[in-house]
Protein backbone atom coordinates (compact mmCIF):
# COMPACT_ATOMS: atom_id res chain seq x y z
CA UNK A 1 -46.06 -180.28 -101.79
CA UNK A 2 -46.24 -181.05 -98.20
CA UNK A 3 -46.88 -177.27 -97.43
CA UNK A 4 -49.26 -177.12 -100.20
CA UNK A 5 -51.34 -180.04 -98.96
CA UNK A 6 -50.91 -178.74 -95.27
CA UNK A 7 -52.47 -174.93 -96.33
CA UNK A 8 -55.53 -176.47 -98.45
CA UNK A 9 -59.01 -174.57 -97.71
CA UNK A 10 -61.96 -176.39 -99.50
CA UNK A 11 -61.59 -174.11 -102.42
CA UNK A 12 -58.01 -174.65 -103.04
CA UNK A 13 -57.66 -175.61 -107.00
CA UNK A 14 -56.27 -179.66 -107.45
CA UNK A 15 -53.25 -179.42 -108.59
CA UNK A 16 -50.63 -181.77 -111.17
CA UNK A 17 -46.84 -180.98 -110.61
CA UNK A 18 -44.60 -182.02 -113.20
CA UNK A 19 -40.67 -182.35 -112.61
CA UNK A 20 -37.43 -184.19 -112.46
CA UNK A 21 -35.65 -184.88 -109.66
CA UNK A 22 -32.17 -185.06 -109.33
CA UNK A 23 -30.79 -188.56 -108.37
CA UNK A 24 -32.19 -189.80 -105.48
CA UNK A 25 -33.51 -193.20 -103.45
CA UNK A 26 -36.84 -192.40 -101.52
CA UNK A 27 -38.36 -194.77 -98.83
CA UNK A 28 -41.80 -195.43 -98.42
CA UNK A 29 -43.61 -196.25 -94.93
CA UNK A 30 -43.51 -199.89 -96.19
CA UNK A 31 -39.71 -200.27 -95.95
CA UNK A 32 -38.60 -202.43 -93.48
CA UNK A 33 -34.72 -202.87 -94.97
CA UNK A 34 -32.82 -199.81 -95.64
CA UNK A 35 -30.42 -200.43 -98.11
CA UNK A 36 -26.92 -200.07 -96.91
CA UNK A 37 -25.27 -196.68 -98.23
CA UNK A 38 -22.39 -198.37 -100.39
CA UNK A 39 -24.29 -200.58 -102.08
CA UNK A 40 -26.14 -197.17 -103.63
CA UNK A 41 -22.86 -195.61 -105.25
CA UNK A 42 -23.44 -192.28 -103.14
CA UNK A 43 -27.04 -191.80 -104.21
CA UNK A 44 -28.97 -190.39 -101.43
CA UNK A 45 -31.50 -192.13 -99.73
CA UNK A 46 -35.00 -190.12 -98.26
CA UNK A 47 -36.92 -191.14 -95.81
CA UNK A 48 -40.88 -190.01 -97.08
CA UNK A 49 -44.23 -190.28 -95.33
CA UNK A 50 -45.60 -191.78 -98.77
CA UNK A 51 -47.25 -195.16 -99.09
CA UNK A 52 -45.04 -197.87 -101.00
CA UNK A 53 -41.42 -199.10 -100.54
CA UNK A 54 -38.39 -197.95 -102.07
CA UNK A 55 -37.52 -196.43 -105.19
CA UNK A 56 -35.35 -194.28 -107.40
CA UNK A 57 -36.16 -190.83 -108.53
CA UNK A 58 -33.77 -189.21 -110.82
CA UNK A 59 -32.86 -187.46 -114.22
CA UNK A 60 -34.95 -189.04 -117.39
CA UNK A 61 -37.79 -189.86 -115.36
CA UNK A 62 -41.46 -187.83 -115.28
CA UNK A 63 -42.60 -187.32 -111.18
CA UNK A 64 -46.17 -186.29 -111.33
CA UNK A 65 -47.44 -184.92 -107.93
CA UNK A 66 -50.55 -185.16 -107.32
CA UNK A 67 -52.52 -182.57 -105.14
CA UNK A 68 -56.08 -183.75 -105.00
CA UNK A 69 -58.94 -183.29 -102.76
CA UNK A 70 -60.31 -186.58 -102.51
CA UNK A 71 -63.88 -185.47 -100.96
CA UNK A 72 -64.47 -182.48 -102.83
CA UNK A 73 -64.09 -184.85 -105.75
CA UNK A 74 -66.05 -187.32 -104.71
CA UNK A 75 -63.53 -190.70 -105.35
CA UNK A 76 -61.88 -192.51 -102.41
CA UNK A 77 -57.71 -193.53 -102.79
CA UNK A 78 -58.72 -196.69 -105.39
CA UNK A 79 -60.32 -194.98 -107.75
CA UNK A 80 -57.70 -192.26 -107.79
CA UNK A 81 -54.82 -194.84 -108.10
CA UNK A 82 -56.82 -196.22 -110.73
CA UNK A 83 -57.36 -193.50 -112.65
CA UNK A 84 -53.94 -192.59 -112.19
CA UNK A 85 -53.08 -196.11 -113.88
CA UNK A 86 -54.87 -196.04 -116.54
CA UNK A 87 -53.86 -192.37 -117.65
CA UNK A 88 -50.23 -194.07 -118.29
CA UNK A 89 -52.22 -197.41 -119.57
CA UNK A 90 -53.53 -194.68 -122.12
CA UNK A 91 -50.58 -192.59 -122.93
CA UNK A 92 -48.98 -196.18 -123.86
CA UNK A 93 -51.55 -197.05 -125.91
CA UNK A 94 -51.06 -194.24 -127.95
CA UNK A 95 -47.49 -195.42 -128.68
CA UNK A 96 -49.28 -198.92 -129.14
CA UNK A 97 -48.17 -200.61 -126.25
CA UNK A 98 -50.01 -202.51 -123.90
CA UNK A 99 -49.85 -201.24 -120.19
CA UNK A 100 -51.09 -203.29 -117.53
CA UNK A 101 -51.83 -203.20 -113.88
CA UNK A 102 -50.92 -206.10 -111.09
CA UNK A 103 -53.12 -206.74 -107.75
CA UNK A 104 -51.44 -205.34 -104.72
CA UNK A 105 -48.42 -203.66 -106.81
CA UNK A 106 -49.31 -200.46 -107.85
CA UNK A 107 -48.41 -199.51 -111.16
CA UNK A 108 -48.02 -200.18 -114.19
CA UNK A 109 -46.21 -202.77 -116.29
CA UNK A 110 -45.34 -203.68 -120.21
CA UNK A 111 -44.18 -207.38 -120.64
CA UNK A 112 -43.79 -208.02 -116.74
CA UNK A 113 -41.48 -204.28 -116.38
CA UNK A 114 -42.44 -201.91 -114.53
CA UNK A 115 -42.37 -198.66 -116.09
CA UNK A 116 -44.61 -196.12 -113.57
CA UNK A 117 -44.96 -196.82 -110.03
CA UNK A 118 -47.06 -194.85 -107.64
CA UNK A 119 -46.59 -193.80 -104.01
CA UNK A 120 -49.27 -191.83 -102.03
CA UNK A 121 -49.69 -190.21 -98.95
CA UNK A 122 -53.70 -188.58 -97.52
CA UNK A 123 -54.00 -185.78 -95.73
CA UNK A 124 -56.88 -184.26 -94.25
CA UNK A 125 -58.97 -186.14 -97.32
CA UNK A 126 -56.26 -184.71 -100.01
CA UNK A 127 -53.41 -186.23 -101.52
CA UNK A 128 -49.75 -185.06 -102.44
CA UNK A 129 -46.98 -187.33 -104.16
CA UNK A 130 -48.15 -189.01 -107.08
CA UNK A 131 -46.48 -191.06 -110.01
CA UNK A 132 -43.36 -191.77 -111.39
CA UNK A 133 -42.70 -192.47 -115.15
CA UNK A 134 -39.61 -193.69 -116.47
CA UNK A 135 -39.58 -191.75 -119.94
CA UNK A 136 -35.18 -192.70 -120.28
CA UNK A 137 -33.33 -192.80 -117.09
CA UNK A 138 -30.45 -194.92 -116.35
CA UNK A 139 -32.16 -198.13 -115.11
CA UNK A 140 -28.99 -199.35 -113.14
CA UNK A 141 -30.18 -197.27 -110.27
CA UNK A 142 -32.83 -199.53 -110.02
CA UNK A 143 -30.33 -202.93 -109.96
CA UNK A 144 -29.07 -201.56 -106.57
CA UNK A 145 -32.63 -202.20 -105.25
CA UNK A 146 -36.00 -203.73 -104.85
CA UNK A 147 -37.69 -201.77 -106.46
CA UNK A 148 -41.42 -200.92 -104.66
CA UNK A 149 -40.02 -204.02 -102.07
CA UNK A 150 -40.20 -206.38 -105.45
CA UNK A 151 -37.04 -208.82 -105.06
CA UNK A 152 -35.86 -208.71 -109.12
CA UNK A 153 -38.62 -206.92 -110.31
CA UNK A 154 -37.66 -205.49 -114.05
CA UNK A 155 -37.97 -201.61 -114.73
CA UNK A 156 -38.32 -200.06 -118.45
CA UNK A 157 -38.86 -196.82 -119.55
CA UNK A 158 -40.58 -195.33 -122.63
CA UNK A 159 -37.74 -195.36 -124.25
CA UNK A 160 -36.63 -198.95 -123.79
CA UNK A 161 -40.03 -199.56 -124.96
CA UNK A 162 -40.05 -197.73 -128.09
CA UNK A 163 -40.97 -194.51 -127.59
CA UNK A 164 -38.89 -191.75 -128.50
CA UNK A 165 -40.69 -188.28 -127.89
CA UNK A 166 -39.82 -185.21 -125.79
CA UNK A 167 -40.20 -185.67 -122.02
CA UNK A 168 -42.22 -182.01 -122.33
CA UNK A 169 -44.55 -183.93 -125.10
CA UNK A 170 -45.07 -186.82 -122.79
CA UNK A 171 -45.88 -184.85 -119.85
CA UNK A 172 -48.66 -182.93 -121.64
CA UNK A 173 -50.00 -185.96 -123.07
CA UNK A 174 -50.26 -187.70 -120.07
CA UNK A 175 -51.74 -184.50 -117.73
CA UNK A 176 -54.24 -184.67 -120.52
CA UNK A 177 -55.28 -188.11 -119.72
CA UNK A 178 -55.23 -187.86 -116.39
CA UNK A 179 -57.35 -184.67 -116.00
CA UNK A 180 -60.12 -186.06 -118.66
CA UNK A 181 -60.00 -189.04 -115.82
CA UNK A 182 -60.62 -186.86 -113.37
CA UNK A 183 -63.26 -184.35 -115.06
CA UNK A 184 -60.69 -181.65 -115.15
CA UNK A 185 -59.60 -179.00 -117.66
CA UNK A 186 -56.51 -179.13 -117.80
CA UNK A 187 -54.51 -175.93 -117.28
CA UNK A 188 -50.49 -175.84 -117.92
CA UNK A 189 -48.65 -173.65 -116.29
CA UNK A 190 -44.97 -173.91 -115.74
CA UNK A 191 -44.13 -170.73 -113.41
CA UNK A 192 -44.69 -172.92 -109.94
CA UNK A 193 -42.12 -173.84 -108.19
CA UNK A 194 -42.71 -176.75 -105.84
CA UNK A 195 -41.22 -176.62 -101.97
C-alpha cells in the first residue's frame, strides 16, 4: 500500500483493497502508551505511520484500504472520512440498523459500540490505509486494549449485531457504497496482491 501510494503518477487509478489480516495490534501516530507485550497474549504489536491510536486487526474482520487521490478528486481528508462513514452507516441500514458517527472519534457506532474504525495516513495529496469492519472476529482482542485510545470503549461486529451474511457479500456491498460516494464505478477484481 505504502509502495503503491509512494509510485502514484496523476493518472494512477484510486484504488479499494479488501482483506483480512492475520492477528495483529497496530499503533497509530496518536499512541502515547504502548501496551505492555504480556498483557496482549503474544499478539503482535505494529508500529504504523497512520492517523489514530491503537487497534486490533485480525481474522473475521473486513480492512478496506483506501488508495485515493485526494486532489484529483477534488475532496479534502473530511469529506473522505465522511464518506467513508456513511458507506458503513449505509451498508447497516440495509440490515436495518442504525449506524452513527461521534465528533472527534472516527467511526462508526450502533448503540454506543464501535463496530468500524478508521485510520488514515496522506501522502503527496493521496491516501492509503482505510477502514476496518468488524463483520465476526473475536472481540476479546479488543478487552486487552483501548481501543482508538477510548478507555472502555465497547466493540461489536455485524454479527453481534444481527447480521449474518458472507464476509465476500459484505465486502461487495459495502465497495458499492463507498464508490457511489465517491462517483466511482466500481470494478472488482481479486487477482492483486497487496505489499
Amino acid at each position: 500500500m505504502k509502495a503503491f501510494t509512494e509510485a502514484r503518477t496523476p493518472d494512477t487509478p484510486d484504488e479499494l483493497w479488501l482483506l483480512e489480516h492475520d492477528s495483529v495490534y497496530t499503533l497509530g501516530l496518536k499512541c502515547r502508551a504502548r501496551p505492555q507485550p504480556e498483557a496482549l497474549h503474544g499478539i503482535p504489536v505494529v508500529q504504523t505511520d497512520r492517523g489514530g491510536d491503537i487497534t486490533w486487526h485480525g481474522p473475521g474482520q473486513l480492512v478496506v484500504y483506501t488508495l485515493i487521490d485526494l486532489e484529483r478528486l477534488g475532496i479534502g481528508i473530511r469529506t473522505l472520512v465522511n464518506r467513508m462513514e456513511q458507506s458503513v452507516v449505509d451498508l447497516l441500514a440495509e440490515n436495518e440498523l442504525t449506524g452513527e458517527r461521534r465528533t472527534g472519534a472516527p467511526g462508526v457506532y450502533v448503540g454506543g459500540a464501535k463496530v468500524a474504525a478508521l485510520g488514515l495516513r496522506i501522502r503527496r495529496g493521496a491516501t492509503y490505509h482505510g477502514l476496518a469492519l468488524n463483520i465476526d472476529p473475536d472481540l476479546t482482542a479488543f478487552s486487552r486494549i483501548d481501543p482508538c485510545g477510548y478507555a472502555g470503549l465497547a466493540v461489536t461486529s455485524l454479527k453481534q449485531l444481527g447480521v449474518d451474511l458472507p464476509a465476500d457479500d459484505i465486502g461487495h456491498r459495502l465497495v458499492r457504497h463507498l464508490s457511489g460516494l465517491l462517483g466511482y464505478t466500481a470494478r472488482v477484481s481479486s487477482t492483486a496482491t497487496p505489499t
